[in-house]
Protein backbone atom coordinates (compact mmCIF):
# COMPACT_ATOMS: atom_id res chain seq x y z
CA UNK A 1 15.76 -9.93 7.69
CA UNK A 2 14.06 -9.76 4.54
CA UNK A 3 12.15 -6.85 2.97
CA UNK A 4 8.53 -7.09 2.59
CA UNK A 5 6.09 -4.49 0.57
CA UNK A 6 2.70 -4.70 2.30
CA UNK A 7 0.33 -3.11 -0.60
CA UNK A 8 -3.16 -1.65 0.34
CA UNK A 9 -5.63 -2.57 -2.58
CA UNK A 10 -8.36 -0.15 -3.33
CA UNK A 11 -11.49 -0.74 -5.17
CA UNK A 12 -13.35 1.31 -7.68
CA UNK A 13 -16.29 -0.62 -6.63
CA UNK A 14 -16.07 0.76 -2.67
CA UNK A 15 -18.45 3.62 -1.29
CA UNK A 16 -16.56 6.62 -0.95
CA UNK A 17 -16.34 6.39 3.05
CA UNK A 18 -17.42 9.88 5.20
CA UNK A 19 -14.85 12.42 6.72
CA UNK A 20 -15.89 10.67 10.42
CA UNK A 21 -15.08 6.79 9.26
CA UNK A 22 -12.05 8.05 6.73
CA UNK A 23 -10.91 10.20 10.26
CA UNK A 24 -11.17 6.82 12.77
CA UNK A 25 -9.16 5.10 9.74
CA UNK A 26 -6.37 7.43 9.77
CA UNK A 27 -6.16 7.17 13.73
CA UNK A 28 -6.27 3.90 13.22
CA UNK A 29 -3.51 3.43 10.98
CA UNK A 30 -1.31 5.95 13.08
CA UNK A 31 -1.53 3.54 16.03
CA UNK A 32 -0.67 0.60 13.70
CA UNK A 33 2.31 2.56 12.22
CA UNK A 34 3.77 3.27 16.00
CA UNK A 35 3.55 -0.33 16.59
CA UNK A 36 5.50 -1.32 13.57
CA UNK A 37 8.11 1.00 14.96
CA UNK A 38 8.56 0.16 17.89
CA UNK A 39 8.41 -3.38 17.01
CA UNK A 40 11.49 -2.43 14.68
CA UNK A 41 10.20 -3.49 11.49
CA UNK A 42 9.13 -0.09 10.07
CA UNK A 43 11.16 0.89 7.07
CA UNK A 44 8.45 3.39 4.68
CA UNK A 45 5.29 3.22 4.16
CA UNK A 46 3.15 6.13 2.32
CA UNK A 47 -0.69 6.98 1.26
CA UNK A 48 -1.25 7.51 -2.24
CA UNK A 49 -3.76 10.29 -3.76
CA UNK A 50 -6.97 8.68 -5.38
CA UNK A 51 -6.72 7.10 -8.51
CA UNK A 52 -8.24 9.87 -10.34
CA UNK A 53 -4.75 11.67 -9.61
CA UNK A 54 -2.55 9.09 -11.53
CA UNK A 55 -0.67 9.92 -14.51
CA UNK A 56 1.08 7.48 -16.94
CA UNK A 57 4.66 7.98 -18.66
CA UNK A 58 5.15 4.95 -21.31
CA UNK A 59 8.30 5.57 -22.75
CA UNK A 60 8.89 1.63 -24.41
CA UNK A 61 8.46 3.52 -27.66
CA UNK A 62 9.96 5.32 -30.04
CA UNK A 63 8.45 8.50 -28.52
CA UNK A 64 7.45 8.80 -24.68
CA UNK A 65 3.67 9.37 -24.04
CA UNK A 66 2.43 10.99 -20.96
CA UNK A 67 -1.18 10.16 -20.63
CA UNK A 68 -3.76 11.50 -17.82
CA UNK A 69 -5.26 8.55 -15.41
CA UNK A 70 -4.11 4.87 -14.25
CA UNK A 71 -2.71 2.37 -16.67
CA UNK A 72 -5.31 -0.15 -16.82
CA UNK A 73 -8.75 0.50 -16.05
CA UNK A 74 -8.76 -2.65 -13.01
CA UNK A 75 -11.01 -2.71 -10.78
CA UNK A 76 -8.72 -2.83 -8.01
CA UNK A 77 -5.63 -0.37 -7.75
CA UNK A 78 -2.75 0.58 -4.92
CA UNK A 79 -4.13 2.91 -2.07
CA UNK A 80 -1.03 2.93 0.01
CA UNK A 81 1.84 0.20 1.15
CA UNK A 82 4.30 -0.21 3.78
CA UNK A 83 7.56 -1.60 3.52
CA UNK A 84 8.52 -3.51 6.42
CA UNK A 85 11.81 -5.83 7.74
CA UNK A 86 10.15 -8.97 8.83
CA UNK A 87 11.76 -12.50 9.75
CA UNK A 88 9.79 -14.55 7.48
CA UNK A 89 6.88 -14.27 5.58
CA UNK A 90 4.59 -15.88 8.62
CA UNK A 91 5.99 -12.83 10.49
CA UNK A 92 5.03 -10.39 7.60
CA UNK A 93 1.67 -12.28 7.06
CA UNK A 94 0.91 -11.29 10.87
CA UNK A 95 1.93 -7.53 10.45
CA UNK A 96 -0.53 -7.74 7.24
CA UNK A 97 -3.42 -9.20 9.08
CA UNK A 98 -3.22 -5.87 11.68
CA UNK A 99 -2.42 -3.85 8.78
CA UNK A 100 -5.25 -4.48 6.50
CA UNK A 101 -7.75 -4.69 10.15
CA UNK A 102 -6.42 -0.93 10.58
CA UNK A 103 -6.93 0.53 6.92
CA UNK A 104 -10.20 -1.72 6.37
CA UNK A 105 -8.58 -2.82 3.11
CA UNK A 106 -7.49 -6.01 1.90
CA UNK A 107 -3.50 -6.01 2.13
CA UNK A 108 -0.79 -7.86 -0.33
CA UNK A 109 2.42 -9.47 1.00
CA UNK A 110 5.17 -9.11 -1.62
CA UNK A 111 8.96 -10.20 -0.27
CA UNK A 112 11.56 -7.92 -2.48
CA UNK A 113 13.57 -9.82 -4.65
CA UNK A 114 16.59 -10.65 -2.49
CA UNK A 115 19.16 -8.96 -5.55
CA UNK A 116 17.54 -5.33 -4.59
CA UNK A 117 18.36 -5.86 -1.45
């Protein structure tokens, strides 16, 4: 089976949702999570702190900088991800679909590159 990263995108643009809808989201997402494994496919997945939280090391220099905040200033930036085994990427593309239904995010399918594997 091949490895799959299924990547939550956030958006600086979204409302900030309320403790009640961020709460049915996070029940939500636990009841996708037990499906994935018991399905078998779970491997990881994580939530990642707001954006605000980020800090970037950029070390191509001749000196490493450590800066506060993201690296760009997109629009659109990683909320969370799971890494799942999946047969193929139709079978991914369906764990996706639930996945991005259950965070009420739009969700990227990225296979691993087959060397890391």
């Amino acid at each position: 089976m091949t490895q799959y990263m299924l990547s939550v995108m956030g958006s600086a643009d979204a409302e900030t949702p309320t403790d009640e809808v961020m709460q049915e989201m996070f029940a939500t997402v636990g009841r996708f999570n037990d499906k994935v494994q018991a399905a078998g496919k779970w491997v990881f997945a994580g939530g990642l702190e707001a954006i605000t939280t980020a800090t970037t090391v950029d070390a191509t220099g001749e000196k490493p900088t450590v800066t506060d905040g993201p690296y760009s200033e997109a629009k659109e930036f990683l909320g969370g991800f799971w890494i799942i085994e999946a047969t193929d990427l139709d079978d991914a593309l369906d764990w996706a679909k639930q996945g991005s239904a259950a965070c009420g995010a739009p969700v990227e399918v990225r296979p691993f590159d087959a060397a890391s594997q």
